[in-house]
N, C-alpha and C. Protein backbone atom coordinates (compact mmCIF):
# COMPACT_ATOMS: atom_id res chain seq x y z
N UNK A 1 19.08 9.34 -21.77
CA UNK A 1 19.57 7.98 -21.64
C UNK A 1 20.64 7.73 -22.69
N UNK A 2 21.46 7.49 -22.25
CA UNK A 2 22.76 6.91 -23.69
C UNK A 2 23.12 5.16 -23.12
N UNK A 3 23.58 4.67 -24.67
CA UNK A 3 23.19 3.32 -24.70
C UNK A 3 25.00 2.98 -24.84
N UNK A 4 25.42 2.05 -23.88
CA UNK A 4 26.89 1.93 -24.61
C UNK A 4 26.70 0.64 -25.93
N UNK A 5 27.40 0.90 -26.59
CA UNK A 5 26.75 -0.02 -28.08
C UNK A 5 28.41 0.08 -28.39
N UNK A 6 28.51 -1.60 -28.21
CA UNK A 6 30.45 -1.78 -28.08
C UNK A 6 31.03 -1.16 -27.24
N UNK A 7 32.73 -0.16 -28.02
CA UNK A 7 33.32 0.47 -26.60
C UNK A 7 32.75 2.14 -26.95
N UNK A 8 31.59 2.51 -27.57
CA UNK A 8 31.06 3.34 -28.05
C UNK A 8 29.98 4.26 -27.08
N UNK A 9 29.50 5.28 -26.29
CA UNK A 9 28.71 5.87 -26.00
C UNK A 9 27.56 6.52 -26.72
N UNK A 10 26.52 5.98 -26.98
CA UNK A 10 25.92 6.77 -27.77
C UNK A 10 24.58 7.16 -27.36
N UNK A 11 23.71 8.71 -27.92
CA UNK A 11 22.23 9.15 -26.68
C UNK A 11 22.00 8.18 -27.75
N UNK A 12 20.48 7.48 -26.96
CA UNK A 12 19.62 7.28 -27.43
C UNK A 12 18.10 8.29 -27.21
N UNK A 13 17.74 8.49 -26.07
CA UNK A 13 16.72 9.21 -25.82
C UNK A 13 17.07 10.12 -24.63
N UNK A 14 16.16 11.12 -24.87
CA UNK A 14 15.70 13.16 -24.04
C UNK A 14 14.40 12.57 -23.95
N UNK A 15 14.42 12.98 -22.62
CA UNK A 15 13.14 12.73 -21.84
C UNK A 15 12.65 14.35 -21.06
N UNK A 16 11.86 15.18 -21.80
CA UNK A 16 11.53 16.10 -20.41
C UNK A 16 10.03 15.92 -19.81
N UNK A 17 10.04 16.71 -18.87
CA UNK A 17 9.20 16.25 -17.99
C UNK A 17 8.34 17.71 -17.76
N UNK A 18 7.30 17.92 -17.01
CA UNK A 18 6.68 19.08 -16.85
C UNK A 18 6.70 19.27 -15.25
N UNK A 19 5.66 20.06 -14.60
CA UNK A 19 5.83 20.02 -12.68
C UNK A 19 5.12 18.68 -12.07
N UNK A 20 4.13 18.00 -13.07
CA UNK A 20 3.41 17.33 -12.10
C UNK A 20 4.66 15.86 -12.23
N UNK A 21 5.09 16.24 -13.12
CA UNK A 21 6.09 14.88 -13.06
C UNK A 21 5.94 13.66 -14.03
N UNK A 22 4.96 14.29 -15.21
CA UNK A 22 4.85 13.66 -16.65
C UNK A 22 5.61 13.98 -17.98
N UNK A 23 5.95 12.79 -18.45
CA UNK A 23 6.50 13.29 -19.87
C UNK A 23 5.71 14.24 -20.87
N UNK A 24 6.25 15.08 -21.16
CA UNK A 24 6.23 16.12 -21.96
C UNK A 24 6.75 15.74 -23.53
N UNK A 25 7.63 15.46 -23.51
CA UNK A 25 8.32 15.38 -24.93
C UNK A 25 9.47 13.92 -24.90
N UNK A 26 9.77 13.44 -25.81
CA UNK A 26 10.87 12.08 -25.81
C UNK A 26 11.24 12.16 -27.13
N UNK A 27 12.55 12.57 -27.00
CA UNK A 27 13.22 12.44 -28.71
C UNK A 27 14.41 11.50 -28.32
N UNK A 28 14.25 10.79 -29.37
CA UNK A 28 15.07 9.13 -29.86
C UNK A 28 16.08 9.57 -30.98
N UNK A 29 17.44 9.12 -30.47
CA UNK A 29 18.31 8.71 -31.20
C UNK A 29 18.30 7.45 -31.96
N UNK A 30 18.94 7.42 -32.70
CA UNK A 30 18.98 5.87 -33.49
C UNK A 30 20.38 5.83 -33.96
N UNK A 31 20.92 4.95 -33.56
CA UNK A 31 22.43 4.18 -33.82
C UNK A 31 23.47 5.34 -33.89
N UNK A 32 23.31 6.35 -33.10
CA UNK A 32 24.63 7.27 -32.38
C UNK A 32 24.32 8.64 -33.59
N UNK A 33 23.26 8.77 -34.07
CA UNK A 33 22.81 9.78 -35.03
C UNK A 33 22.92 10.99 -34.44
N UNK A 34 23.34 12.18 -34.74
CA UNK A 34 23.12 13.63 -33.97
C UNK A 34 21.94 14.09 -34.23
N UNK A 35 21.12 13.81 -34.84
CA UNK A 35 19.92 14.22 -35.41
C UNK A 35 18.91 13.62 -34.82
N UNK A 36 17.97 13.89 -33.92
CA UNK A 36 16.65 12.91 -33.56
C UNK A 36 16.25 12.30 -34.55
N UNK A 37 15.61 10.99 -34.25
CA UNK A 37 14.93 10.51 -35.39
C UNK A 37 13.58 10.18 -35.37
N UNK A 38 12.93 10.30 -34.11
CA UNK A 38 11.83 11.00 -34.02
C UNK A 38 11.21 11.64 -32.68
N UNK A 39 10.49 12.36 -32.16
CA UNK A 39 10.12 13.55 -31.00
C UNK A 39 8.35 13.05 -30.50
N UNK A 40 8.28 12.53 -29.84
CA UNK A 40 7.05 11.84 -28.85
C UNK A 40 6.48 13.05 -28.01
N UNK A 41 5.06 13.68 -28.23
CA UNK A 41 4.91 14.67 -27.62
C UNK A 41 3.56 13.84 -27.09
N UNK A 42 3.86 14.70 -25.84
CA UNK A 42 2.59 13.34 -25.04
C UNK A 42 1.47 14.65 -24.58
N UNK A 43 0.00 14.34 -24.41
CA UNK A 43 -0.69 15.31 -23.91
C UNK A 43 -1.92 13.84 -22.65
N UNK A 44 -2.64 15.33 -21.59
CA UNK A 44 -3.21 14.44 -20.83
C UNK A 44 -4.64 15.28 -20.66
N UNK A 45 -5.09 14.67 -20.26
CA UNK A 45 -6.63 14.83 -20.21
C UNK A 45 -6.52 15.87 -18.66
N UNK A 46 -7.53 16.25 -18.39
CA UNK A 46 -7.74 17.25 -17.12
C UNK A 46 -7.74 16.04 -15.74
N UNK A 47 -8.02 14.78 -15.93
CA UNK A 47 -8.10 14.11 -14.81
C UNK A 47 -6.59 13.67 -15.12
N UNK A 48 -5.61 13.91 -15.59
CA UNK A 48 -3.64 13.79 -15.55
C UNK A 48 -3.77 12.68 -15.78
N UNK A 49 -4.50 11.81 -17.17
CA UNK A 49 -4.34 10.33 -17.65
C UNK A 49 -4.26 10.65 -19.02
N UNK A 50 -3.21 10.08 -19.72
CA UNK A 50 -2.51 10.24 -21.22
C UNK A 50 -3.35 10.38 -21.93
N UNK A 51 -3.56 11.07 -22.80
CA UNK A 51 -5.36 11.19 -24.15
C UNK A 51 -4.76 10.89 -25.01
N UNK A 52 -3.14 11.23 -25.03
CA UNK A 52 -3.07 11.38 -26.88
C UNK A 52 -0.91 11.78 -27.22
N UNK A 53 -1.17 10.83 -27.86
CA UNK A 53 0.42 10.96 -28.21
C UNK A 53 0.65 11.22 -29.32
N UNK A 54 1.74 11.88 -30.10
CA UNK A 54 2.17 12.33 -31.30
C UNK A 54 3.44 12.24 -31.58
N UNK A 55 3.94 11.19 -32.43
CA UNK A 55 4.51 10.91 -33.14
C UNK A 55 5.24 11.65 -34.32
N UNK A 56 6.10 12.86 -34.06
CA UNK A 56 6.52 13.40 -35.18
C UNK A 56 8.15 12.37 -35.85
N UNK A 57 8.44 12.07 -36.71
CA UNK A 57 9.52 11.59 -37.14
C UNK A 57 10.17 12.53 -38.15
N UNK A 58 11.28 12.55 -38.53
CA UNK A 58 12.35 13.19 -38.70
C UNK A 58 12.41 13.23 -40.42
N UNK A 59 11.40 12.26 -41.03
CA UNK A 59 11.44 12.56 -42.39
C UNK A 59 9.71 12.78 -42.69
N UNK A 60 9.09 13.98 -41.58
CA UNK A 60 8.13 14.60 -42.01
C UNK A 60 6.80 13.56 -41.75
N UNK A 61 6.62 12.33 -41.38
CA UNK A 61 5.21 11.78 -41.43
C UNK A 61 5.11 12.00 -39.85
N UNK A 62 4.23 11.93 -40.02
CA UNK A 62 3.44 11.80 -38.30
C UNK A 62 2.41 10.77 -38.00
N UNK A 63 2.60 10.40 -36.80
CA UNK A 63 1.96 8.86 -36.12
C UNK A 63 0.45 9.89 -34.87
N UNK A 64 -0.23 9.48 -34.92
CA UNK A 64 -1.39 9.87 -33.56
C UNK A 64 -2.09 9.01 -33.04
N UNK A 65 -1.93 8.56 -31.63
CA UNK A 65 -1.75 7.63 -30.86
C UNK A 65 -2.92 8.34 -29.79
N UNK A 66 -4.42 7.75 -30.01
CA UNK A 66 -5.39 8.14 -28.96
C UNK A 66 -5.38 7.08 -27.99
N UNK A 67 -5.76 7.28 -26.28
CA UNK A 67 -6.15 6.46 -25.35
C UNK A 67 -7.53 6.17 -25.26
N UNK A 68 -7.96 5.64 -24.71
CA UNK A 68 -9.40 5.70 -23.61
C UNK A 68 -9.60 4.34 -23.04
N UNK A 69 -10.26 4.92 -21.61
CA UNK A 69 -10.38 4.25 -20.54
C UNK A 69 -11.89 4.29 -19.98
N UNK A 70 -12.13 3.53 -19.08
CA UNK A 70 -13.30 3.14 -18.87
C UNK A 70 -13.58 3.88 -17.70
N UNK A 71 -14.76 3.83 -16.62
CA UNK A 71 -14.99 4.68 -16.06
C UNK A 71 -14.21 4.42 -14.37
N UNK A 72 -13.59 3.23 -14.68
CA UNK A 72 -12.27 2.74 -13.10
C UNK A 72 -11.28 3.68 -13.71
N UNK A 73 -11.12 4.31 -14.78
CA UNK A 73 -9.51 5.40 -15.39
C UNK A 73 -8.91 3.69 -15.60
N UNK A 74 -8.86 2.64 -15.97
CA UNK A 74 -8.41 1.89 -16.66
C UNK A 74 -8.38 1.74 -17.83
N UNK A 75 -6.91 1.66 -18.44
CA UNK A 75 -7.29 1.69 -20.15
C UNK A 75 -7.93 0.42 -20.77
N UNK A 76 -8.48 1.03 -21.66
CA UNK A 76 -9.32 -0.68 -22.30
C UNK A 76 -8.81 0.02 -23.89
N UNK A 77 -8.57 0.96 -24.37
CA UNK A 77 -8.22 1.03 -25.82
C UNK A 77 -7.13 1.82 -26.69
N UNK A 78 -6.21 1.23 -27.07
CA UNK A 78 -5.54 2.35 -27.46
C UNK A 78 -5.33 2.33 -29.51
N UNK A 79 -5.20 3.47 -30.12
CA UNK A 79 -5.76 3.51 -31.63
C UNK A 79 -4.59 4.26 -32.22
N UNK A 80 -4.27 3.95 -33.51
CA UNK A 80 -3.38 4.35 -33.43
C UNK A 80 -3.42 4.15 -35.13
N UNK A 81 -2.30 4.67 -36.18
CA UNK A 81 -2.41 4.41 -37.56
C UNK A 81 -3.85 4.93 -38.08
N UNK A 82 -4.25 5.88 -38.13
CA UNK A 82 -5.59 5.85 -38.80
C UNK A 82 -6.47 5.20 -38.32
N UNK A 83 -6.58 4.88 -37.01
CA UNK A 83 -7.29 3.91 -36.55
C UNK A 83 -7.13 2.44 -37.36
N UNK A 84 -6.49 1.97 -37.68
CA UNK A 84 -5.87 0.63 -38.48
C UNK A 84 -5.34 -0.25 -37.92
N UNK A 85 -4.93 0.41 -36.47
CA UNK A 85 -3.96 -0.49 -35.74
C UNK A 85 -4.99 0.36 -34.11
N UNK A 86 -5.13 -1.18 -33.88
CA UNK A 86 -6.00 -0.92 -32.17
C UNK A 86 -5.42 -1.79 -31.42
N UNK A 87 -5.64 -1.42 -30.29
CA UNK A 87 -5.38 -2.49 -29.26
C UNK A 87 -6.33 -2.47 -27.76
N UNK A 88 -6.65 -3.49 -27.41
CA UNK A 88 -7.73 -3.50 -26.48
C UNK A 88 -7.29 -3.65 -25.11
N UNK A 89 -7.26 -3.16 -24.09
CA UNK A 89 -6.98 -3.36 -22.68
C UNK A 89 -7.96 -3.99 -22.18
N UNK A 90 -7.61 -5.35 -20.66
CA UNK A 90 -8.33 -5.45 -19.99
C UNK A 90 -7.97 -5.90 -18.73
N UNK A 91 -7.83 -5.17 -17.45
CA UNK A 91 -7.38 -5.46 -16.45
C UNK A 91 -8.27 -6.56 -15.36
N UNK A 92 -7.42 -7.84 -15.72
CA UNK A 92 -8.35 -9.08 -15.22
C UNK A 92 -7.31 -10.36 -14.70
N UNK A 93 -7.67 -10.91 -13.58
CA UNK A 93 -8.65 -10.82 -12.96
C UNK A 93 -8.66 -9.62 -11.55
N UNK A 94 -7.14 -9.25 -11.58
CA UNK A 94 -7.27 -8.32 -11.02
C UNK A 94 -6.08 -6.89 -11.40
N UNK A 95 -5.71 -6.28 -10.46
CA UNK A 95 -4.83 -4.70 -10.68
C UNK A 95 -3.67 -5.21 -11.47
N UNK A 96 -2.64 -6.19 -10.90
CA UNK A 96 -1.56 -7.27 -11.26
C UNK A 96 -1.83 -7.82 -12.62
N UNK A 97 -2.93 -7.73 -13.00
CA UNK A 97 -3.01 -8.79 -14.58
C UNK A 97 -3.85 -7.20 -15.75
N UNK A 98 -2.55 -7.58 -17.04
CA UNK A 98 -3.56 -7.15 -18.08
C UNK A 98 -3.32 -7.91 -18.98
N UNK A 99 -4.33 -7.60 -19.52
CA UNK A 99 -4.59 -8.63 -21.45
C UNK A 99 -4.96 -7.52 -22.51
N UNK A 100 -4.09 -7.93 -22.94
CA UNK A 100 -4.45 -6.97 -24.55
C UNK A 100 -4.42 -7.97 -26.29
N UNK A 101 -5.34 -7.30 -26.55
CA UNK A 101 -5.74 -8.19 -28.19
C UNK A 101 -5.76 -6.91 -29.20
N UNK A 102 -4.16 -7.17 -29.57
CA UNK A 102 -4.21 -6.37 -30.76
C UNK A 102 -4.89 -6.82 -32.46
N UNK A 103 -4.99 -5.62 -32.61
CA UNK A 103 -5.71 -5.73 -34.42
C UNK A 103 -5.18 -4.78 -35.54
N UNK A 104 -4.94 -5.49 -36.63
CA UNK A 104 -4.75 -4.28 -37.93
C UNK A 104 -5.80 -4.22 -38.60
N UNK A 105 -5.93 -3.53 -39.38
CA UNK A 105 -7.84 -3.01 -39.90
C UNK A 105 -8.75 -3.71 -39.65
N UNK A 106 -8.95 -4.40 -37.75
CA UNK A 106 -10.57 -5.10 -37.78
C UNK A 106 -10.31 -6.31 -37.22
N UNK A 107 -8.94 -6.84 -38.08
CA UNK A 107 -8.70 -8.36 -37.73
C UNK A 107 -7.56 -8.69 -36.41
N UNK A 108 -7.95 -9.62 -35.69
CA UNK A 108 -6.87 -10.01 -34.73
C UNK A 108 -6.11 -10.70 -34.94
N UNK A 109 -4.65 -9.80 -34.25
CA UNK A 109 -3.59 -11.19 -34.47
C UNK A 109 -2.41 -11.16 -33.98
N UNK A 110 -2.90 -10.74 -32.61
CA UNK A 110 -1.92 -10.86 -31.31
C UNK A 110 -2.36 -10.79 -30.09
N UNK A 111 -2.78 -11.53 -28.96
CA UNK A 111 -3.26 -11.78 -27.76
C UNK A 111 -1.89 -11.80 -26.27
N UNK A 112 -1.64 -11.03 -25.84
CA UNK A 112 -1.00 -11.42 -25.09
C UNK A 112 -1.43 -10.94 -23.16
N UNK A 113 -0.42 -11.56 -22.07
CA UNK A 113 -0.74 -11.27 -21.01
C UNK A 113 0.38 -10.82 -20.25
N UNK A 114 -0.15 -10.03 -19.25
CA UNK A 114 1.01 -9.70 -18.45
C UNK A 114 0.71 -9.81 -17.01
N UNK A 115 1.66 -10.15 -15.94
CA UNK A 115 1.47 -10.10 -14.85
C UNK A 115 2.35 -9.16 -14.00
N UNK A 116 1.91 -8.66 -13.22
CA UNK A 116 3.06 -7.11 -12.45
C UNK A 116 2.86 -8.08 -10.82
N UNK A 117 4.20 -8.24 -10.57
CA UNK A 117 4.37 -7.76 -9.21
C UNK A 117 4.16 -6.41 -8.49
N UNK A 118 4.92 -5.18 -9.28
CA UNK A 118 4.70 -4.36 -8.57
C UNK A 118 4.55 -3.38 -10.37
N UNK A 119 4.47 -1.82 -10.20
CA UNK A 119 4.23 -1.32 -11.49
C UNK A 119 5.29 -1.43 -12.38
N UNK A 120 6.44 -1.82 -11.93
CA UNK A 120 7.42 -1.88 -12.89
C UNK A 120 7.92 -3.14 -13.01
N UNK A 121 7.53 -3.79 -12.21
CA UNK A 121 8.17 -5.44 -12.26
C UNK A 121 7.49 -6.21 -12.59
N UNK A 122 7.41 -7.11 -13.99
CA UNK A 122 7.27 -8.07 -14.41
C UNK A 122 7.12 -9.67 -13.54
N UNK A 123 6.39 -10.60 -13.42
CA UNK A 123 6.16 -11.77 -13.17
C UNK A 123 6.54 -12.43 -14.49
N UNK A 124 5.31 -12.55 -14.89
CA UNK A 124 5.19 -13.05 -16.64
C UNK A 124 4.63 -12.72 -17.47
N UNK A 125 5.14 -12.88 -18.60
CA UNK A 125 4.61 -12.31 -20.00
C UNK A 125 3.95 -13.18 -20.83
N UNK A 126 3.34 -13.70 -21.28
CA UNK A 126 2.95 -14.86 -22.11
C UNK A 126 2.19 -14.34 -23.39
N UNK A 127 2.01 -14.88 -24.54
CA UNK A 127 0.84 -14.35 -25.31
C UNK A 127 1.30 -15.24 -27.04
N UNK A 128 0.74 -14.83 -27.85
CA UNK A 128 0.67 -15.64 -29.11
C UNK A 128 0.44 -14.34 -30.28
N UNK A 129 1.00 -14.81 -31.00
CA UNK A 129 1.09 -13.79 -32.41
C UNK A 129 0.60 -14.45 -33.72
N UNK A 130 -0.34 -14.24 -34.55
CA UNK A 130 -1.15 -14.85 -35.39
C UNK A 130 -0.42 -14.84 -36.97
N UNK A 131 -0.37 -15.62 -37.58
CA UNK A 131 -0.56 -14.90 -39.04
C UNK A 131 -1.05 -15.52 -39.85
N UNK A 132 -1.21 -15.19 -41.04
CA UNK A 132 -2.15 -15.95 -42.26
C UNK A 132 -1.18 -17.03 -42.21
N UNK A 133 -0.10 -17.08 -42.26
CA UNK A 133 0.73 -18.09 -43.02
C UNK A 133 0.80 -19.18 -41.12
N UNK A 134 0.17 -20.37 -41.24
CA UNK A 134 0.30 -20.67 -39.69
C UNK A 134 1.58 -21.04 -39.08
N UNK A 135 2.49 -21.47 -39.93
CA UNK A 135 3.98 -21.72 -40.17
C UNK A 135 4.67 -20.25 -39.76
N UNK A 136 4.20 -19.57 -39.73
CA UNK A 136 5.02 -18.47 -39.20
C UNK A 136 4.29 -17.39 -37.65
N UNK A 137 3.49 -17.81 -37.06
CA UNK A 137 2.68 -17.80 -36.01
C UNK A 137 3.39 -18.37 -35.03
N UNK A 138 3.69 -17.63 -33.59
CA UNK A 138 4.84 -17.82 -32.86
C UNK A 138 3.98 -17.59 -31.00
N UNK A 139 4.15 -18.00 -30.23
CA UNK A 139 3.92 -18.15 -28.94
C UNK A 139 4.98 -17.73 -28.27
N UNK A 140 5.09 -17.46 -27.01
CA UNK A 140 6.46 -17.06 -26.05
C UNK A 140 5.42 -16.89 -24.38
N UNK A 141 6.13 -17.43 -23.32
CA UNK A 141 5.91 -17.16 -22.16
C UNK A 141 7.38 -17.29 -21.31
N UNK A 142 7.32 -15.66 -21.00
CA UNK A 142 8.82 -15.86 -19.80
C UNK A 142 8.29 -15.35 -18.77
N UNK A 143 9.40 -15.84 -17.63
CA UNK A 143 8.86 -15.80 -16.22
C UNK A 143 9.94 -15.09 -15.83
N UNK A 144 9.93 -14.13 -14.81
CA UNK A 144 10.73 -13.41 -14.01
C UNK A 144 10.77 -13.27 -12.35
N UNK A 145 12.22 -12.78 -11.89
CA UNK A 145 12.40 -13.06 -10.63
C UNK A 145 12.57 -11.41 -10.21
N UNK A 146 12.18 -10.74 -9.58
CA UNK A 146 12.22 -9.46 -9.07
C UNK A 146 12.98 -9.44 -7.75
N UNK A 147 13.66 -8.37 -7.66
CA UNK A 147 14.42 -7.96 -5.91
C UNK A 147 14.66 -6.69 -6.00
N UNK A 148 13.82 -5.99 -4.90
CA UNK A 148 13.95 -4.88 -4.90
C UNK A 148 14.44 -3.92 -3.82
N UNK A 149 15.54 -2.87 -3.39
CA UNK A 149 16.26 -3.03 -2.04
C UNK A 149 15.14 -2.52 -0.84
N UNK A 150 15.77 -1.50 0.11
CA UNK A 150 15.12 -1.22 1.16
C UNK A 150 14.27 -0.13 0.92
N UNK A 151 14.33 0.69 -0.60
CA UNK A 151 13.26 1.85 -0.72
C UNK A 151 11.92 1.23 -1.73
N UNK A 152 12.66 -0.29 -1.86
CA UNK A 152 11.18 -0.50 -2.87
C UNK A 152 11.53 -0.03 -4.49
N UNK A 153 12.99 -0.05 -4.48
CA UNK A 153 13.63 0.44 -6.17
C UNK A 153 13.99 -1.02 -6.67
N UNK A 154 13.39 -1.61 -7.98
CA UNK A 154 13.84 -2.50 -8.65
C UNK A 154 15.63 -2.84 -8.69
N UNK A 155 15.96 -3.77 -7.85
CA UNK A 155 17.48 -3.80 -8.30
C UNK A 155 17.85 -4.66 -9.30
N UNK A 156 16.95 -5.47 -9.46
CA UNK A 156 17.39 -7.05 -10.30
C UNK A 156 16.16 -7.83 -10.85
N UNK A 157 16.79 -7.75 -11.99
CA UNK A 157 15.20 -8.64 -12.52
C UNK A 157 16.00 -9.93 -12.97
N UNK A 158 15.82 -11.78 -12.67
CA UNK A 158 16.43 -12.50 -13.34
C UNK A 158 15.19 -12.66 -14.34
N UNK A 159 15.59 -13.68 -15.71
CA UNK A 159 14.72 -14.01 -17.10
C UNK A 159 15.79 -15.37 -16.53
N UNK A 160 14.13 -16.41 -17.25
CA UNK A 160 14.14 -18.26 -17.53
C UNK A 160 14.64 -17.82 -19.35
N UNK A 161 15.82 -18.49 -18.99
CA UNK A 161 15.56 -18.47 -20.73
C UNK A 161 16.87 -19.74 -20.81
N UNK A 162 17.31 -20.31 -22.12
CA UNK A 162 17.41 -21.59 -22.65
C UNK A 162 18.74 -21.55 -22.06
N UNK A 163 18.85 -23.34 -21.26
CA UNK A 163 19.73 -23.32 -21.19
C UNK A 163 21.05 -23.56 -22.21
N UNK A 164 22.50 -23.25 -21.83
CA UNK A 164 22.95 -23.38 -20.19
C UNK A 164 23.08 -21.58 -19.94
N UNK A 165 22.37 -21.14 -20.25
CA UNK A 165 22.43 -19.25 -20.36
C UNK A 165 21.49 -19.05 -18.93
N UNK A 166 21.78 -17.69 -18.35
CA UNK A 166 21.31 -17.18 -17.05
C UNK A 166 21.27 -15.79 -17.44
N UNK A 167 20.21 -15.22 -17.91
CA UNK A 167 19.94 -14.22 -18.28
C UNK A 167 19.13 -12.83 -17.17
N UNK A 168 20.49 -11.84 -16.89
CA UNK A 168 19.24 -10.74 -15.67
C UNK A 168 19.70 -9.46 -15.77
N UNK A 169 19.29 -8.35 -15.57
CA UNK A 169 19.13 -7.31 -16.05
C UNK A 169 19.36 -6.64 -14.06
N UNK A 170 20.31 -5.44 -14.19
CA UNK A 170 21.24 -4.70 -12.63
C UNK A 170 20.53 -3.26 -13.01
N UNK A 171 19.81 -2.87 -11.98
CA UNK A 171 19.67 -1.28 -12.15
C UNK A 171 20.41 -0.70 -10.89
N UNK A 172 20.77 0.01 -11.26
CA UNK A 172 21.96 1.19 -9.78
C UNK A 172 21.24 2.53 -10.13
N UNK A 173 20.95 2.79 -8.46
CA UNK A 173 20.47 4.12 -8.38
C UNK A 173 21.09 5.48 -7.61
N UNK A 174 20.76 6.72 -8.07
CA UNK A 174 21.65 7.59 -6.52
C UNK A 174 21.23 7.52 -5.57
N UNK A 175 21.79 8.64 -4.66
CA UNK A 175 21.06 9.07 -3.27
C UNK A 175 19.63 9.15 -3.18
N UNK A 176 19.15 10.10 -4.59
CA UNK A 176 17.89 10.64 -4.63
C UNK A 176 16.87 9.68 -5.12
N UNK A 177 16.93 8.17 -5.61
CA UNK A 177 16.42 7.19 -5.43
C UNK A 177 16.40 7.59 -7.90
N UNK A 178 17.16 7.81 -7.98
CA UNK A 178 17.09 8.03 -9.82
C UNK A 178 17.66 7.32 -10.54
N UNK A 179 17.25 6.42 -11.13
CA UNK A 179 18.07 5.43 -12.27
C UNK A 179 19.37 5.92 -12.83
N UNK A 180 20.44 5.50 -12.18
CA UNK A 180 21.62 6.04 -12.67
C UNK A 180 22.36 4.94 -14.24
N UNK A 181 22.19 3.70 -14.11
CA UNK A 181 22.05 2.48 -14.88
C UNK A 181 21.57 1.19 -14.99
N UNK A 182 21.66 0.67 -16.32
CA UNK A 182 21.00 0.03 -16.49
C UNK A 182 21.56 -1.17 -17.06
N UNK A 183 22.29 -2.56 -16.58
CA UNK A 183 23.15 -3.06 -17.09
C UNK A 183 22.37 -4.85 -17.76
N UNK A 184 22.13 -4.88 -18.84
CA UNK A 184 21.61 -6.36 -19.14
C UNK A 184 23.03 -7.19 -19.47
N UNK A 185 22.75 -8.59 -18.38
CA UNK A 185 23.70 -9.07 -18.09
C UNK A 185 23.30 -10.92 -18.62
N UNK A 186 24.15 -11.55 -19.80
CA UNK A 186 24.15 -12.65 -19.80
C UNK A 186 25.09 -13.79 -19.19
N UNK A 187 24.80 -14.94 -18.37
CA UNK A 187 26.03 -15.39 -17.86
C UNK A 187 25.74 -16.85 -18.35
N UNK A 188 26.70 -17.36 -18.61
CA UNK A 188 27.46 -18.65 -19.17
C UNK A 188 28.44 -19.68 -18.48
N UNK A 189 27.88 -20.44 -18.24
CA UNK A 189 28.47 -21.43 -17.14
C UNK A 189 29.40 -20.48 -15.73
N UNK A 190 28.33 -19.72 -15.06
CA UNK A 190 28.95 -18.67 -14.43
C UNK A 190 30.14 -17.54 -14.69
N UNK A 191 30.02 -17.64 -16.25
CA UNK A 191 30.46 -16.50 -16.66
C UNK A 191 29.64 -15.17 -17.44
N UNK A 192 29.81 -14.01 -16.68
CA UNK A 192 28.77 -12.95 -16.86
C UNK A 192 29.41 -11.94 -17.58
N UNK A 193 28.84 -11.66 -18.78
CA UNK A 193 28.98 -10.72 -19.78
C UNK A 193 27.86 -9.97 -19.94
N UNK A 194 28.54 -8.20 -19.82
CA UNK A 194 27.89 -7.30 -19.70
C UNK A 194 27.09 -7.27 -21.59
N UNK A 195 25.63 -8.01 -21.95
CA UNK A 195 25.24 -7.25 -23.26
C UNK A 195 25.42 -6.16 -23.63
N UNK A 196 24.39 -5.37 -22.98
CA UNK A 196 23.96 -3.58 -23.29
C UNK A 196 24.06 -3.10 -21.54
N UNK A 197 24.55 -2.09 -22.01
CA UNK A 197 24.80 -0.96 -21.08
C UNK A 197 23.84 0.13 -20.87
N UNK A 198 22.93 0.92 -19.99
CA UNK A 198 22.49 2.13 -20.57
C UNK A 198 22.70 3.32 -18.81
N UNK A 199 22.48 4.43 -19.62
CA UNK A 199 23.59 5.33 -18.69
C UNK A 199 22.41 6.53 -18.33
N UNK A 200 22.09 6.85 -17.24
CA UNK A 200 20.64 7.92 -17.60
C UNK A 200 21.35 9.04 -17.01
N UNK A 201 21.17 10.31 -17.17
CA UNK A 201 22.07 11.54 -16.52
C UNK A 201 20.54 12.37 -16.69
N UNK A 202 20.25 13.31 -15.23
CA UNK A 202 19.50 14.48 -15.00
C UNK A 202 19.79 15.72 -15.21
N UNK A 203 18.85 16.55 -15.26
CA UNK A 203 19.22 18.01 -15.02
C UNK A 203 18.99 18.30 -13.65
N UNK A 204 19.93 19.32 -12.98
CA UNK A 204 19.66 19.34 -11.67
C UNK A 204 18.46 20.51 -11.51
């Protein structure tokens, strides 16, 4: 994936993949660097559901990122930091809705929700972020508009956000149905300016 950032091209992320059609590895650029800045190695359990991610970064520390799921293969937990940092899944009230309540060593202090139209499309997001200081404790709920063409590929997502702004995000795909781009688009009294750009290229 390369990100246009100004009149600039730059990778951001290598994505490979293995036969069944899961990520394998993801190394991240950061701000047009030639150097990864860090390499995501993903592993899966024998039933092909994520167990365990690894986090190598580029100045030597490493992150390990365990799953687990309940006995529907729904996730309810994911751990992460030394176990210091958790987060709880719960798919309710139904497939379309999850809730997660994150924690740092024990304590909570982020609740949020999500709603899917479909697996990649967003409805709404809503949720609340905690902190000691209550003055700095923040809420957010956005709502989204999905359209997707005749194969069922996300073309357009619009975002509610403040007016007089019209905020929506253009994906273009090939023949073979593959994210060719990715264009987030703000418009202003019907004038539309391209934000961020992003550009995805395959191996054949």
């Amino acid at each position: 994936m390369y990100h246009m950032n100004g009149g600039t091209l730059q990778k951001d992320l290598v994505t490979h993949y293995n036969a069944a059609g899961q990520k394998t590895k993801q190394f991240w650029f950061w701000n047009g660097e030639s150097r990864f800045h860090n390499v995501e190695t993903f592993y899966y359990s024998r039933n092909g559901l994520p167990s365990s991610l690894i986090d190598s970064f580029a100045d030597g520390n490493i992150e390990i990122t365990t799953y687990y799921y309940d006995s529907n293969r729904n996730l309810k937990k994911r751990v992460t930091l030394n176990k210091k940092d958790t987060i709880d899944f719960w798919t309710y009230p139904n497939k379309h809705t999850t809730i997660q309540r994150w924690y740092m060593e024990g304590k909570p202090y982020r609740f949020d929700t999500a709603i899917y139209e479909a697996e990649t499309a967003m409805l709404e997001y809503f949720g609340t972020n905690k902190s000691q200081n209550a003055a700095r404790g923040f809420k957010w709920h956005y709502k989204f508009k999905n359209k997707f063409d005749g194969k069922g590929n996300l073309v357009t997502v619009y975002a509610k956000v403040e007016k007089p702004y019209n905020s929506f995000t253009k994906y273009i795909y090939n023949k073979r149905g593959l994210l060719l781009k990715k264009q987030e688009i703000i418009s202003v009294n019907k004038k539309k300016e391209i934000q961020t750009e992003y550009y995805f290229k395959y191996d054949k």
